[in-house]
Protein backbone atom coordinates (compact mmCIF):
# COMPACT_ATOMS: atom_id res chain seq x y z
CA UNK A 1 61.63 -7.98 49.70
CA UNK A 2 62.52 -6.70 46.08
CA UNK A 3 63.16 -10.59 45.03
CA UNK A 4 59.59 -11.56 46.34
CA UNK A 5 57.52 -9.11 45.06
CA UNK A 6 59.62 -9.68 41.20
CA UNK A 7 58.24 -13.61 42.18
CA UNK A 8 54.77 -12.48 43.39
CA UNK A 9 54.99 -10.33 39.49
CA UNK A 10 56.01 -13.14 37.46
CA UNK A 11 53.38 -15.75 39.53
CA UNK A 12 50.57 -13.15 38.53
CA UNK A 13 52.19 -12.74 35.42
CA UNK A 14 52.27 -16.48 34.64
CA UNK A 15 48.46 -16.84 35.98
CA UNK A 16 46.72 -14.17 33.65
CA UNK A 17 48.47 -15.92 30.77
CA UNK A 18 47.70 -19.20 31.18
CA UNK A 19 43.62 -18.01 31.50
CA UNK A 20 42.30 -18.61 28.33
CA UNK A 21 40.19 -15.20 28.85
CA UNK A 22 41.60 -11.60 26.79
CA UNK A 23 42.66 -9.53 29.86
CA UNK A 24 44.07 -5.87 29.02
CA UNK A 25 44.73 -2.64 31.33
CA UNK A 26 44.17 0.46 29.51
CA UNK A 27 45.45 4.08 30.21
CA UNK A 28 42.64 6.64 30.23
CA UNK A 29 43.78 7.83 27.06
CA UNK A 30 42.85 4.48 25.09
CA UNK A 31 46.61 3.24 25.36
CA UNK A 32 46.65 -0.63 26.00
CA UNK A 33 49.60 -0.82 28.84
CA UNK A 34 49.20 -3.99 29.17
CA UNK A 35 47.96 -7.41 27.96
CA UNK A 36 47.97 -10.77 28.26
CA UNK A 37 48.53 -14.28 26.19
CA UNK A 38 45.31 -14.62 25.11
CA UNK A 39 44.89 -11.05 23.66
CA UNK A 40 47.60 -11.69 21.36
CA UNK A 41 46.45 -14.93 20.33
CA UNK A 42 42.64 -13.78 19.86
CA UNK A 43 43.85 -10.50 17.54
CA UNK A 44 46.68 -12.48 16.00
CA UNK A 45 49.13 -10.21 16.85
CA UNK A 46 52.45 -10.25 18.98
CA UNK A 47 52.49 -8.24 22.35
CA UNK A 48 54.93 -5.39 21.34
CA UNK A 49 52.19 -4.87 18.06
CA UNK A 50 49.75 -4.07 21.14
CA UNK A 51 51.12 -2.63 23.87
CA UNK A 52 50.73 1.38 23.62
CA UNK A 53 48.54 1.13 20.43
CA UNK A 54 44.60 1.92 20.92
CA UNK A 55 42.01 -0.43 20.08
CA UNK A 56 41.93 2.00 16.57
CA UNK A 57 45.15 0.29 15.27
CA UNK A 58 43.58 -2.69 15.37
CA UNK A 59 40.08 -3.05 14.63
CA UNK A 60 37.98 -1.56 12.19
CA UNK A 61 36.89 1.80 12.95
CA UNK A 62 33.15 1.54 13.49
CA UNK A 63 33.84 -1.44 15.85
CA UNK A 64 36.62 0.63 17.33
CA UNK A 65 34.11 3.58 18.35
CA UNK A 66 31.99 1.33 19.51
CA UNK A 67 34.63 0.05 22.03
CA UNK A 68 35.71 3.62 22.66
CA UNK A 69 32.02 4.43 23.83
CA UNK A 70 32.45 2.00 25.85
CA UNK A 71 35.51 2.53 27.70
CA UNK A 72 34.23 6.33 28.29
CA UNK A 73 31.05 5.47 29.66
CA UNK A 74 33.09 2.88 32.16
CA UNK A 75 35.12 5.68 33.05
CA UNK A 76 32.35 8.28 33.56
CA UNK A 77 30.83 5.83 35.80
CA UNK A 78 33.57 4.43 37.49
CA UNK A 79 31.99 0.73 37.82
CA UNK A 80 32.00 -2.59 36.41
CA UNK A 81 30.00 -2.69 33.29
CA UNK A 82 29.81 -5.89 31.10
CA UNK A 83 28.03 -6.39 27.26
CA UNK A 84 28.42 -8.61 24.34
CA UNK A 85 29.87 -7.03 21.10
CA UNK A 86 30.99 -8.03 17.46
CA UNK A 87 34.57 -8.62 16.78
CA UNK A 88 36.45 -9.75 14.01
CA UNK A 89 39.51 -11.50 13.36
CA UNK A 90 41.13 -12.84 10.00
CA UNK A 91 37.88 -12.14 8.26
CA UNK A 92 35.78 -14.30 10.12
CA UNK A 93 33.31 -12.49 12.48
CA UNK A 94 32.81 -13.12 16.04
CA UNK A 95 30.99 -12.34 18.86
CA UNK A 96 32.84 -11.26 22.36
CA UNK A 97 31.36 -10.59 26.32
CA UNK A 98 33.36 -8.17 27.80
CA UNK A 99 33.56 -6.40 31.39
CA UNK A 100 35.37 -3.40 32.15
CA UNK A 101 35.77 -1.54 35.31
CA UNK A 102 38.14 1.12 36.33
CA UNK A 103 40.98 0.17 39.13
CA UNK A 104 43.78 2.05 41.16
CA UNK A 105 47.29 1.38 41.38
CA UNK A 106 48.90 2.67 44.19
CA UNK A 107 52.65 2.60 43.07
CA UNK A 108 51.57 4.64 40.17
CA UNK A 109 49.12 6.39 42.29
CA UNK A 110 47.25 6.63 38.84
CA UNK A 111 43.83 4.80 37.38
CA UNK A 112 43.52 2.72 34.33
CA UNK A 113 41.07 0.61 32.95
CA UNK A 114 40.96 -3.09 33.64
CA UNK A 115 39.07 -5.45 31.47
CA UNK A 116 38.50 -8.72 29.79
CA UNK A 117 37.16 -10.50 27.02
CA UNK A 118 35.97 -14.06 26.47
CA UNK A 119 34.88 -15.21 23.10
CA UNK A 120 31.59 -16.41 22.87
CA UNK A 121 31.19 -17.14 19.34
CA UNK A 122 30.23 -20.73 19.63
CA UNK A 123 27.33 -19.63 22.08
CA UNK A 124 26.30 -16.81 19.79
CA UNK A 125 26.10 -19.48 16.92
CA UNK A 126 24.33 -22.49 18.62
CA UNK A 127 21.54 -19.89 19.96
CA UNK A 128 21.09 -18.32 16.47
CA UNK A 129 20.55 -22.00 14.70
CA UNK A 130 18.21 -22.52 18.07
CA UNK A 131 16.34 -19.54 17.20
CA UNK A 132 16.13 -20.50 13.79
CA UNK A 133 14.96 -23.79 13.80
CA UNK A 134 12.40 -22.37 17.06
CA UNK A 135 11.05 -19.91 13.78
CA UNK A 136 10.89 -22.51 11.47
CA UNK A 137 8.76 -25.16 13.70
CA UNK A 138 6.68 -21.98 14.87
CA UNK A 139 6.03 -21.23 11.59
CA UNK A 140 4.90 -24.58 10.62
CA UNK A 141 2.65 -25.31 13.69
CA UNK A 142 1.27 -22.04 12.84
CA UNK A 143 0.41 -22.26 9.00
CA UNK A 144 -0.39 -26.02 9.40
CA UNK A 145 -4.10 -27.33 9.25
CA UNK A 146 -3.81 -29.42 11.88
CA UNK A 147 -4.33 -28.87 15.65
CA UNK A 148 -0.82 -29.06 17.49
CA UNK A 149 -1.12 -29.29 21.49
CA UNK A 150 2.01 -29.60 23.28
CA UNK A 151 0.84 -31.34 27.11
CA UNK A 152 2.81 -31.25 30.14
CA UNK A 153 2.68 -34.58 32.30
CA UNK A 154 0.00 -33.26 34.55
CA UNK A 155 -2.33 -33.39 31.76
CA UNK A 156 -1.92 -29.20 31.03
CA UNK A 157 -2.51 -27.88 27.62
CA UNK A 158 1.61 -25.78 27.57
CA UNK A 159 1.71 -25.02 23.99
CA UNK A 160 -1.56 -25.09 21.15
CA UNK A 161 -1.16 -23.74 17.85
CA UNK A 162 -3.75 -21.30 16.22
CA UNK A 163 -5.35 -24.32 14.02
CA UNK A 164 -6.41 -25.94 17.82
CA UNK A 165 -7.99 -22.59 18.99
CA UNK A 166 -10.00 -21.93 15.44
CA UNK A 167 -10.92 -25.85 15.60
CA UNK A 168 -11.95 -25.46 18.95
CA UNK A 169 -13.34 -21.75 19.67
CA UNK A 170 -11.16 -21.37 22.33
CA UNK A 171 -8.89 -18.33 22.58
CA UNK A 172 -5.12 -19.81 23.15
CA UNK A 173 -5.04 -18.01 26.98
CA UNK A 174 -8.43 -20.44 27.60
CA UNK A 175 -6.97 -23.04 26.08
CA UNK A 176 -3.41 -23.07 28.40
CA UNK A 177 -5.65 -22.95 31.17
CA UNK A 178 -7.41 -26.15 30.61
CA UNK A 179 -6.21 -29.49 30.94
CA UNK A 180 -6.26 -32.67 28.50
CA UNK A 181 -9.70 -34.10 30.74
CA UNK A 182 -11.64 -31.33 29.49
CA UNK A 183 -11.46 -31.09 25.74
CA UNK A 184 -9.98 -34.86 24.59
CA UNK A 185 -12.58 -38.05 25.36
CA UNK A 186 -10.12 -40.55 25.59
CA UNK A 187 -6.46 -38.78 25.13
CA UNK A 188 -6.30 -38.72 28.84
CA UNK A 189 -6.60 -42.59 29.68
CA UNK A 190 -4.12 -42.97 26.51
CA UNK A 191 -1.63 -41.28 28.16
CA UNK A 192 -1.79 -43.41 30.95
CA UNK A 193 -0.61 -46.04 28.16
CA UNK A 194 2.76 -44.47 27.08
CA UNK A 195 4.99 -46.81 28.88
CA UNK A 196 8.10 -43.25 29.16
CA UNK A 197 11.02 -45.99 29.48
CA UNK A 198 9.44 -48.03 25.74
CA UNK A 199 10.39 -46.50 22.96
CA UNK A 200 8.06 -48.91 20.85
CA UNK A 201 5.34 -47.61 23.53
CA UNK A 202 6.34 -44.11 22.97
CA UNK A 203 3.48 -43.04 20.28
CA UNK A 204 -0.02 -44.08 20.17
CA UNK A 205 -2.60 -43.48 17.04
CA UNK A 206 -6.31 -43.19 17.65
CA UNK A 207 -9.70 -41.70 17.14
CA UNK A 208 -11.43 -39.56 19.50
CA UNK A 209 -13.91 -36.58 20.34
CA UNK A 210 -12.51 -32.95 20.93
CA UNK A 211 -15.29 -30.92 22.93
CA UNK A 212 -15.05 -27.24 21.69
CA UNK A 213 -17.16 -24.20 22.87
CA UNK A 214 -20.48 -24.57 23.50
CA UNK A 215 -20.00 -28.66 23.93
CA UNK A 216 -19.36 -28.90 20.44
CA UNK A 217 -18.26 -32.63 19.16
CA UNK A 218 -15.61 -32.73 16.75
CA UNK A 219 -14.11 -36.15 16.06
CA UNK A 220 -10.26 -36.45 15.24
CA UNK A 221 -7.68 -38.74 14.39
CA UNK A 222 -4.52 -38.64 16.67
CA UNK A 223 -0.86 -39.24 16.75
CA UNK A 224 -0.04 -38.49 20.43
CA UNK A 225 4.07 -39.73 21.12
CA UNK A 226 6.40 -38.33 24.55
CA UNK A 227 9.11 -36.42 23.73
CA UNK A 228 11.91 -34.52 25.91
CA UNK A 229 12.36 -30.82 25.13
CA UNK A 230 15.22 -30.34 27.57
CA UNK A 231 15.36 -32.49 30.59
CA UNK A 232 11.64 -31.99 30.77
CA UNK A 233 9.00 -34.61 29.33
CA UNK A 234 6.02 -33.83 27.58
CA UNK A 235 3.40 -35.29 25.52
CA UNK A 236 3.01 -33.67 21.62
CA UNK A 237 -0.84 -34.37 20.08
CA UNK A 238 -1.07 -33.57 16.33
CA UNK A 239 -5.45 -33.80 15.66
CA UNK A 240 -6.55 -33.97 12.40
CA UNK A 241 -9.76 -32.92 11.98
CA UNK A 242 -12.39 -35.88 10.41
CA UNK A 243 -15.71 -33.96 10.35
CA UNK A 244 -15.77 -34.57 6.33
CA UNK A 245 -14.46 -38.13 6.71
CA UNK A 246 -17.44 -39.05 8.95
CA UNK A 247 -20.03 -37.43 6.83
CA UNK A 248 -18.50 -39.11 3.93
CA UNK A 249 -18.34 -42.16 5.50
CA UNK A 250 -21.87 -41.83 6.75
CA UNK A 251 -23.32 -40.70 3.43
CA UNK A 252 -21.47 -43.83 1.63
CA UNK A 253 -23.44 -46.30 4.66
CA UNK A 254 -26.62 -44.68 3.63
CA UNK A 255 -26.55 -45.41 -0.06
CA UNK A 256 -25.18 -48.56 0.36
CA UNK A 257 -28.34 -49.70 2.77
CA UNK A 258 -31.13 -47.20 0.51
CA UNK A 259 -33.03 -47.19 -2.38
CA UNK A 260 -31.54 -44.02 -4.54
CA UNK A 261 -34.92 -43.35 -6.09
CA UNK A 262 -37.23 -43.64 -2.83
CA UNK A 263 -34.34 -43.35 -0.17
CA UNK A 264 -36.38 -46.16 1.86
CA UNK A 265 -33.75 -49.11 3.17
CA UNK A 266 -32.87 -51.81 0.59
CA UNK A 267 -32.57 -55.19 0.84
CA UNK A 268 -29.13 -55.35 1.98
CA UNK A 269 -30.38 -52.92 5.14
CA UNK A 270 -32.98 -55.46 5.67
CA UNK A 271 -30.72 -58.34 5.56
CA UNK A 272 -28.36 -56.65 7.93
CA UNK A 273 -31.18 -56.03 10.12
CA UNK A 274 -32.44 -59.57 10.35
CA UNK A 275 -28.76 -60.89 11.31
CA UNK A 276 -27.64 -58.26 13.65
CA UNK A 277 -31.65 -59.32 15.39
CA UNK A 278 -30.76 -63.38 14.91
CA UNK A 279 -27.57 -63.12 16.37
CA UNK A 280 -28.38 -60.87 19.46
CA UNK A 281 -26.84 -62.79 22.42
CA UNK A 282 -28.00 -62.18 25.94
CA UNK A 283 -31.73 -60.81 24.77
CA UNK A 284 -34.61 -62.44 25.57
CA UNK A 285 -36.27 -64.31 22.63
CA UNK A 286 -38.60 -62.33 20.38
CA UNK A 287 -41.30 -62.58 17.08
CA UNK A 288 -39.35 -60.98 14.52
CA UNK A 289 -41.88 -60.40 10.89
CA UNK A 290 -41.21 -59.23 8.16
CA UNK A 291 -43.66 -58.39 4.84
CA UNK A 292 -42.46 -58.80 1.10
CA UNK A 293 -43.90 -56.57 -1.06
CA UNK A 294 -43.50 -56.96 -5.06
């Protein structure tokens, strides 16, 4: 019986070791009585170095007291309690989860308290750049003077940036309740277009109408392209605003076709008049005059 359980020891032995997880039993005094490979390897230090030291031998001390509280309040309430913490090892910081509960022994007919540690430093990193790079395209969308509408595939409005609501009256909450049908004049059928599987079909630019608040017409240009955030698809609209383009444009047409000093039409507006009448298909034949004054 004595050889199995030594064999059931060094099996259990042999299985905590080979988890690549920090697993450590503690005395209720702070005393590590135990630990396995991965401890040593994570603190850099050899298993005697740990074993009967406290976690204030070898960490610094306001990290230390921090794992301290922590072992007290798992004692106090005598149940499994898991958080992430800062660690550091060889100068290089890094972030830990940890769970620690408190267990029984019977041969020792004492209680100590069991926990582990897995490093999650690579995690911690890849969600900081994440949030980072989420700040800096917030920022953008939000300081940029064009309208930014993120659309799911049902045609939704799932993300707008403040430029879209200011453009359009709408308060962002309105705006995430409406769909693509009742602002954009021909954004929906576009859609349609975007072959998902093409990448050369993946982006479309056009002109349209955006109909804001009390049916007001604003005409925009439009890059409209699918993208994946995730595994999900969506469709990203970036409107830029031509109000002052088409007054321009219009103002240009009108001194090009009137007199500057009377504003009446010129001769090149009468011209253009007389062809677009000539070459009228489909219209029933008319008497088209015309007087010359000098």
């Amino acid at each position: 019986l004595s050889k199995q359980i030594r064999v059931n020891e060094s099996l259990y032995l042999s299985i905590l070791d080979a988890l690549p997880i920090n697993i450590f039993l503690e005395d209720p005094e702070g005393r590590t009585i135990y630990a396995n490979k991965q401890v040593c390897l994570s603190n850099g230090v050899s298993l005697d170095k740990i074993v009967g030291k406290t976690i204030f031998d070898y960490f610094p001390l306001e990290i230390a007291k921090l794992n301290r509280a922590y072992d007290l309040e798992v004692w106090k309430k005598r149940q499994l309690i898991t958080r992430e913490f800062p660690s550091g090892y060889k100068g290089e910081e890094h972030h830990m989860f940890s769970g620690k509960t408190i267990i029984h022994i019977d041969e020792s007919e004492e209680d100590f308290l069991l926990g582990f540690a897995l490093e999650i430093t690579d995690r911690v990193r890849a969600e900081n750049r994440l949030k980072e790079s989420e700040e800096k395209f917030r920022s953008l969308t939000e300081q940029a003077a064009d309208s930014f509408f993120l659309i799911g595939t049902d045609g939704m409005f799932t993300e707008v940036n403040p430029t879209a609501c200011e453009v359009l009256n709408f308060s962002k909450e309105e705006l995430l309740r409406m769909s693509t049908e009742m602002v954009f004049s021909k954004l929906p059928e576009k859609i349609k277009h975007l072959k998902i599987d093409s990448k050369e079909q993946a982006s479309s630019n056009f002109e349209d109408l955006m109909t804001g608040k009390d049916d007001t017409q604003i005409p925009v240009d439009i890059n409209i392209r699918l993208i994946h955030i995730g595994e999900n698809q969506m469709y990203f609209a970036l409107c830029r605003d031509i109000r002052d383009k088409k007054r321009a444009e219009a103002q240009i047409k009108h001194m090009a076709f009137h007199d500057a000093l009377t504003d009446l039409p010129n001769r090149w507006a009468i011209q253009s008049i007389i062809e677009e009448h000539i070459t009228q298909k489909n219209v029933p034949s008319s008497i088209l005059g015309f007087i010359l004054l000098d």
